[in-house]
Protein backbone atom coordinates (compact mmCIF):
# COMPACT_ATOMS: atom_id res chain seq x y z
CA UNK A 1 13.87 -10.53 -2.58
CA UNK A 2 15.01 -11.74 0.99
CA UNK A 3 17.24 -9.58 3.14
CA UNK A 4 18.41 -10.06 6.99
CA UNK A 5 17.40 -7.68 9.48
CA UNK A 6 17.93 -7.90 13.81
CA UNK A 7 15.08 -11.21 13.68
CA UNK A 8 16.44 -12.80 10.51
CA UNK A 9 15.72 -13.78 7.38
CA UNK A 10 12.63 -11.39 6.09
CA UNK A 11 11.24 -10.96 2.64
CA UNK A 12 10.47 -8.25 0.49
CA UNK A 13 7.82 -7.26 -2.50
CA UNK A 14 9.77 -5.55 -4.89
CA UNK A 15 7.37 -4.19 -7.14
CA UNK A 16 8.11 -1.23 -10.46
CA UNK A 17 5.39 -0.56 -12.84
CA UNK A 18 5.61 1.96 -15.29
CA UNK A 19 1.68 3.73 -15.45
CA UNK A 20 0.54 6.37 -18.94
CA UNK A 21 0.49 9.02 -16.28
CA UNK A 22 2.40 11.82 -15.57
CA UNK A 23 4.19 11.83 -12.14
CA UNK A 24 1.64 14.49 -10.69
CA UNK A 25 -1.34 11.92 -11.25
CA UNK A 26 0.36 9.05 -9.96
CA UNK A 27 1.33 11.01 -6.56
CA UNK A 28 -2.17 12.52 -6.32
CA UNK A 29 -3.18 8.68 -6.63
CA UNK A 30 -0.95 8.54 -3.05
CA UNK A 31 -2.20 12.03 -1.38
CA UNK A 32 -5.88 12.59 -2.28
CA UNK A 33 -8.60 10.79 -0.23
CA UNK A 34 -10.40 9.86 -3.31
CA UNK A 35 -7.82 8.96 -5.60
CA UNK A 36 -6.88 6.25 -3.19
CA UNK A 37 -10.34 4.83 -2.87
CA UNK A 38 -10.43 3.85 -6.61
CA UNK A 39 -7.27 1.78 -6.14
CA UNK A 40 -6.45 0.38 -2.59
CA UNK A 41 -7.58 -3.46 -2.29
CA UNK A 42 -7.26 -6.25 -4.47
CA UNK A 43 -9.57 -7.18 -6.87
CA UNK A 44 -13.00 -7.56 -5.79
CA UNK A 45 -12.48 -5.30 -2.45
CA UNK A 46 -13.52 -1.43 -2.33
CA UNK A 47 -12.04 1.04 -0.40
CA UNK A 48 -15.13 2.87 1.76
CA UNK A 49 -12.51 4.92 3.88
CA UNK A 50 -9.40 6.89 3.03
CA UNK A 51 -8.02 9.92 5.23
CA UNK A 52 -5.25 10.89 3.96
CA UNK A 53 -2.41 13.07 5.69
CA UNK A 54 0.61 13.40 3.33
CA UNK A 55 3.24 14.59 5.54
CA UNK A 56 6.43 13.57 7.31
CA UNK A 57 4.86 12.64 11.13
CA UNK A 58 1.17 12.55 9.07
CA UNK A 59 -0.93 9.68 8.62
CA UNK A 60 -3.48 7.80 6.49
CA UNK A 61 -6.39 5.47 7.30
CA UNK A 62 -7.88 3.21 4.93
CA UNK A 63 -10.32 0.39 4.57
CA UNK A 64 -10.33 -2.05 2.38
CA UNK A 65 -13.87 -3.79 2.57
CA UNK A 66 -13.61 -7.67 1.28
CA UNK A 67 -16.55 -8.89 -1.04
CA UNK A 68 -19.21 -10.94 0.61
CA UNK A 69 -17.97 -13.81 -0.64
CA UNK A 70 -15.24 -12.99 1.67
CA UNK A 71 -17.41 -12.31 4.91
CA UNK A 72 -17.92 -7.92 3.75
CA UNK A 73 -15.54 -7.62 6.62
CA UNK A 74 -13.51 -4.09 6.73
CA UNK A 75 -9.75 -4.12 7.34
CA UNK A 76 -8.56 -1.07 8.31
CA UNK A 77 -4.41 -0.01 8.26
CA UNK A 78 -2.87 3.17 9.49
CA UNK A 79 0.05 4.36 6.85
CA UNK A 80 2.74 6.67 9.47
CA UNK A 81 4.65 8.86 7.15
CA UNK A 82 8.30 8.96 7.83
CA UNK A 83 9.80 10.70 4.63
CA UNK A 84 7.70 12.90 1.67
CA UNK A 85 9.74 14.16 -0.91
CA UNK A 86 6.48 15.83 -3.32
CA UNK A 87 6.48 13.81 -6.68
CA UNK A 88 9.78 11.82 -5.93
CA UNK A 89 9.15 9.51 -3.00
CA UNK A 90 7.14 8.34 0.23
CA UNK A 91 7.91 5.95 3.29
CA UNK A 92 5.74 4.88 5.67
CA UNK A 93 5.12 2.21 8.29
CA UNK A 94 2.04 0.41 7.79
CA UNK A 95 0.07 -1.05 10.51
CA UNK A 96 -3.56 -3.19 11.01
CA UNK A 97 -6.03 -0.95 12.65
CA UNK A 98 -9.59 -0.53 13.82
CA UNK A 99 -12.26 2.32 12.47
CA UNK A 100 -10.29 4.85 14.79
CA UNK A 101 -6.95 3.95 13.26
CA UNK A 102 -5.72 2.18 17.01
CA UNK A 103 -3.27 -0.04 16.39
CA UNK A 104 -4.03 -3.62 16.22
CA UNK A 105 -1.31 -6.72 15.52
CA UNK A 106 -2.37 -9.06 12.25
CA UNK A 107 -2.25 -11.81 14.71
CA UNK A 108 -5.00 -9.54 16.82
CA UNK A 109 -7.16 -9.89 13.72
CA UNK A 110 -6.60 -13.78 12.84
CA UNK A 111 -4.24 -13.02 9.85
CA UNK A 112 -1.70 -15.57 8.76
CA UNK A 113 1.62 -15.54 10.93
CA UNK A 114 4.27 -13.67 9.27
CA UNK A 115 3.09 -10.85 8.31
CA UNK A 116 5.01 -7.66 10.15
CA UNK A 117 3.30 -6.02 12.99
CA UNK A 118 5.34 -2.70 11.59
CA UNK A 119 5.02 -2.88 7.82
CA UNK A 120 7.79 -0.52 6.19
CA UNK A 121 6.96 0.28 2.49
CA UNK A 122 9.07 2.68 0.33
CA UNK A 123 7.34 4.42 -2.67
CA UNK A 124 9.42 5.81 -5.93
CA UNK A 125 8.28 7.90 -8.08
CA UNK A 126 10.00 9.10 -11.69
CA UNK A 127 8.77 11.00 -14.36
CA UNK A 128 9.97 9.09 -17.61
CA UNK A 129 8.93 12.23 -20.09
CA UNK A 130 6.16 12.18 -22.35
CA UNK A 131 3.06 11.82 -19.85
CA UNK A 132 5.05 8.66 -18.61
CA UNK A 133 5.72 7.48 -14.88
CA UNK A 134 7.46 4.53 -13.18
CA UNK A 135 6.74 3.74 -9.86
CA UNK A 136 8.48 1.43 -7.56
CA UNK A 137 7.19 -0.26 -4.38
CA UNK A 138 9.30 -1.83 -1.42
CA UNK A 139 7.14 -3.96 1.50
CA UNK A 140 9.34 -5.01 3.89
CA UNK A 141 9.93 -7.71 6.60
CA UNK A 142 7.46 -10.65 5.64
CA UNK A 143 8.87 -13.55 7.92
CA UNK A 144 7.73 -16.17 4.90
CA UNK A 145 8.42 -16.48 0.96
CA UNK A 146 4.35 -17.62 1.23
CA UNK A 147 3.04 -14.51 3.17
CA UNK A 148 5.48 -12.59 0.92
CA UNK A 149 3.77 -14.28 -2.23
CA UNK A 150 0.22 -13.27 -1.02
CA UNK A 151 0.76 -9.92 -0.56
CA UNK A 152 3.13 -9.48 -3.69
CA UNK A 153 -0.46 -10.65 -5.77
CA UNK A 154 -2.35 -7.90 -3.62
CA UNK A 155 -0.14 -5.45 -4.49
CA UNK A 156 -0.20 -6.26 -8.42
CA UNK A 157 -3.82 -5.73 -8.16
CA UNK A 158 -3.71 -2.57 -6.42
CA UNK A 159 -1.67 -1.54 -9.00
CA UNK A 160 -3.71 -2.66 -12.04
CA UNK A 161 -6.62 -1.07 -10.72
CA UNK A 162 -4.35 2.45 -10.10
CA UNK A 163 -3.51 2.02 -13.86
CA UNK A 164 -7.19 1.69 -15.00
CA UNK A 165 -8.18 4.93 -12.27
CA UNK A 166 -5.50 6.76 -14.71
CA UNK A 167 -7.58 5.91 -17.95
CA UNK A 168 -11.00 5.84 -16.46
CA UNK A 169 -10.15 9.91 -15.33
């Protein structure tokens, strides 16, 4: 999905997955420190840090750690809460960090161009009945389809390991 903000063209990851979870499990998979360890990164990265503050001017700092085939290197992001509605939806900006949660830009850290120094993601949530939950994810302002792409295949395996966390307990 590409939409036109003040700088242009940007692109979105539009993401809804439907998880054999009820709603409370799926948001406790957003506000508990631990619960987000078992899922943020992409396959093949761990998540050694989450603090989690789940409130409207609260924030979060995680880590994802890349495997050492990737250089073990820690990337850390700051997620700024801007609207919590318990169990119905979250918005945040994200933003690189260091291990104190300062801000850094992705071009401070050697990331490709185009991804947003101010990251603004929308979560969804909606309880389907029957133990059932969809979920629906927003990233926006990727200046490229390509850095859009990457990030879009992140996300999906964010998400499939969220969906295993639900089975696994």
């Amino acid at each position: 999905m590409a939409s036109v903000g003040d700088e242009g063209e940007t692109f979105d990851v539009d993401v809804t997955r439907t998880f054999d979870a009820p709603v409370d499990r799926v948001w406790r998979a957003w506000s508990e420190a631990d619960e987000v360890k078992k899922w943020w990164g992409p396959d093949g990265f761990t998540c050694p840090v989450a603090e989690v503050d789940l409130r409207v001017g609260g924030r979060a700092l995680v880590a994802m750690r890349a495997p050492a085939e990737y250089g073990g290197r820690d990337y850390y992001n700051t997620w700024n809460y801007t609207l919590v509605e318990p169990h119905s939806r979250i918005e945040y900006v994200s933003n690189f960090a260091d291990e104190e949660g300062n801000r850094r830009t992705p071009a401070d850290l050697g990331l490709p161009p185009g991804i947003p120094d101010d990251g603004r993601h929308e979560v969804e949530f909606r309880d389907l009945g029957g133990g059932r939950t969809e979920m629906r994810m927003v990233e926006h302002g990727y200046a490229t389809a390509e850095v859009r792409d990457q990030s879009r295949t992140g996300l999906d395996q964010c998400l499939d390991k969220m969906a295993r966390s639900f089975s696994d307990g």
